[in-house]
Protein backbone atom coordinates (compact mmCIF):
# COMPACT_ATOMS: atom_id res chain seq x y z
CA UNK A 1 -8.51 -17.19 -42.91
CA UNK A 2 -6.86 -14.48 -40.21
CA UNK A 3 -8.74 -14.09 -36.68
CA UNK A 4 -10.96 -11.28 -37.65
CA UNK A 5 -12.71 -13.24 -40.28
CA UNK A 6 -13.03 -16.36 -38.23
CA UNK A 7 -14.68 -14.10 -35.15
CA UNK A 8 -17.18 -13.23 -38.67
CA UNK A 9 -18.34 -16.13 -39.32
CA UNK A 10 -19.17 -17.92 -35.48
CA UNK A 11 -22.30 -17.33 -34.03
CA UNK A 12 -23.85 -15.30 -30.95
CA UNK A 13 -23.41 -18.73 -28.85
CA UNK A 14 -20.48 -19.75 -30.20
CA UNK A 15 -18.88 -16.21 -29.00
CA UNK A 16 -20.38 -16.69 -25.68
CA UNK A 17 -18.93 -19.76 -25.87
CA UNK A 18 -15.64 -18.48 -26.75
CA UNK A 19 -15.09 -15.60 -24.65
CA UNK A 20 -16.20 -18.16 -21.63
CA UNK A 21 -13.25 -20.36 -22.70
CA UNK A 22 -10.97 -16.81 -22.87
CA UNK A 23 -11.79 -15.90 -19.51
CA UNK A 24 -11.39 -19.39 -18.41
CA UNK A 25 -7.78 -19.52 -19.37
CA UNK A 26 -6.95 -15.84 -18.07
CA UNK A 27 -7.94 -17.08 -14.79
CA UNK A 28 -5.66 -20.28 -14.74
CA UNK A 29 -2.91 -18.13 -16.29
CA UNK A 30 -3.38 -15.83 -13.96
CA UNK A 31 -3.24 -18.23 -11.04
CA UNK A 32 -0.13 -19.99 -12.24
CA UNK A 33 1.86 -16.99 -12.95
CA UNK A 34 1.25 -15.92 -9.40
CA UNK A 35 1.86 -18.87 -8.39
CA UNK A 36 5.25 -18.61 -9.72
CA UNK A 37 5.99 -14.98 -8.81
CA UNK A 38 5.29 -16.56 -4.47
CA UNK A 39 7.87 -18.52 -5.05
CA UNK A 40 10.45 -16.27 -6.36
CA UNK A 41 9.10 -13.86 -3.64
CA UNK A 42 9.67 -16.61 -0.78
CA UNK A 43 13.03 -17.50 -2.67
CA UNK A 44 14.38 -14.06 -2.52
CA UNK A 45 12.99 -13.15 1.05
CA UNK A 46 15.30 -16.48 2.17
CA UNK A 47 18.71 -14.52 1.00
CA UNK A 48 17.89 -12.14 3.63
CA UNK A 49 16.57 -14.66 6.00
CA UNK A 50 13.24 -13.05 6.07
CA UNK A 51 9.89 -13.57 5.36
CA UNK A 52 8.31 -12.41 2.10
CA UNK A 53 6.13 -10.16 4.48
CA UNK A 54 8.57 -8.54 6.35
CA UNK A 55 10.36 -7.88 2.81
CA UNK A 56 7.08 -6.13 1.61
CA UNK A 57 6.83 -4.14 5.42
CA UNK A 58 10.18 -3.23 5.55
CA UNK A 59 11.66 -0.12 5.42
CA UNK A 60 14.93 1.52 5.31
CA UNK A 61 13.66 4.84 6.65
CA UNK A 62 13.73 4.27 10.10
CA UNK A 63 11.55 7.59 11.60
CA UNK A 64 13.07 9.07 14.57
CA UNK A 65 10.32 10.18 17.05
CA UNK A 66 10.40 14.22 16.70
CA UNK A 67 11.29 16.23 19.77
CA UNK A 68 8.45 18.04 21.32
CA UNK A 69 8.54 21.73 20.80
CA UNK A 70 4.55 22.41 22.02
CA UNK A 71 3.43 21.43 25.56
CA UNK A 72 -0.40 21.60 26.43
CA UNK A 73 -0.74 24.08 29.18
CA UNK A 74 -3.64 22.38 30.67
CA UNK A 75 -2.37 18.95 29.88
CA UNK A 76 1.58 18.49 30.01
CA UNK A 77 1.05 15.25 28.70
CA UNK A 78 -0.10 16.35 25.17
CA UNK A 79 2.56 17.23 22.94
CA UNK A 80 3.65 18.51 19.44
CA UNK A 81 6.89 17.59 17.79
CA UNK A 82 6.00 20.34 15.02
CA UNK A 83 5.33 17.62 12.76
CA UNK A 84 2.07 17.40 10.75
CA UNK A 85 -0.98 18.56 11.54
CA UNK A 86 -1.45 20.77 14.96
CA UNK A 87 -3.82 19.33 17.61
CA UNK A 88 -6.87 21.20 18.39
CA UNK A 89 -5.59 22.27 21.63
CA UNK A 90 -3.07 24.19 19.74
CA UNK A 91 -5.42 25.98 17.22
CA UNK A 92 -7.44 26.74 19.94
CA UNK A 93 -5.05 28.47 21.87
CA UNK A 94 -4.99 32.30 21.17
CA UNK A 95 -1.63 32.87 21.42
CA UNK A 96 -0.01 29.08 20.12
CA UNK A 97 3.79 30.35 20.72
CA UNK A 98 2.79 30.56 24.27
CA UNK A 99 2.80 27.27 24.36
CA UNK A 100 6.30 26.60 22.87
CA UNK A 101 8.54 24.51 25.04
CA UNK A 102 12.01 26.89 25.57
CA UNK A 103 15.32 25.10 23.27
């Protein structure tokens, strides 16, 4: 008898039943294999004497804050690096190279 015909011949409540018990086991399953992937995560984070956090936060790319090329005119605090979206100030501004800060 293969699996198809023994699903044939159970019952509505012995399905249930069945599929409970399935789900059941995915869950422990589940639970143990991440259980054992933490460890190998907190395992591997040690070689680098870090924790498995700072492993999944790091990155190599270290971003070097851009240079300003646009200076508010009414606020010389506000800047633009060029980089991104432009502030409203700067799409507000009629002219916007007016506002570019001389190389």
């Amino acid at each position: 008898m293969n699996d198809d015909d023994l699903i044939e011949s159970l019952s509505i409540e012995q399905l249930k039943a069945l599929i409970e018990k399935a789900q059941n086991s995915i869950e422990q399953k589940k639970a143990s294999e991440i259980e054992a992937i933490r460890e190998r995560m907190v395992e591997m984070a040690k070689r680098v004497d870090m924790a498995p956090e700072e492993v999944l936060n790091y990155s190599s790319r270290k971003r070097r804050p851009g240079k300003p090329k646009y200076r508010n005119p009414n606020d010389p605090e506000k800047t633009w690096t060029g980089r991104g979206k432009p502030p409203r100030w700067l799409k507000e501004m009629a002219d916007p190279e007016s506002c570019r800060i001389p190389e």
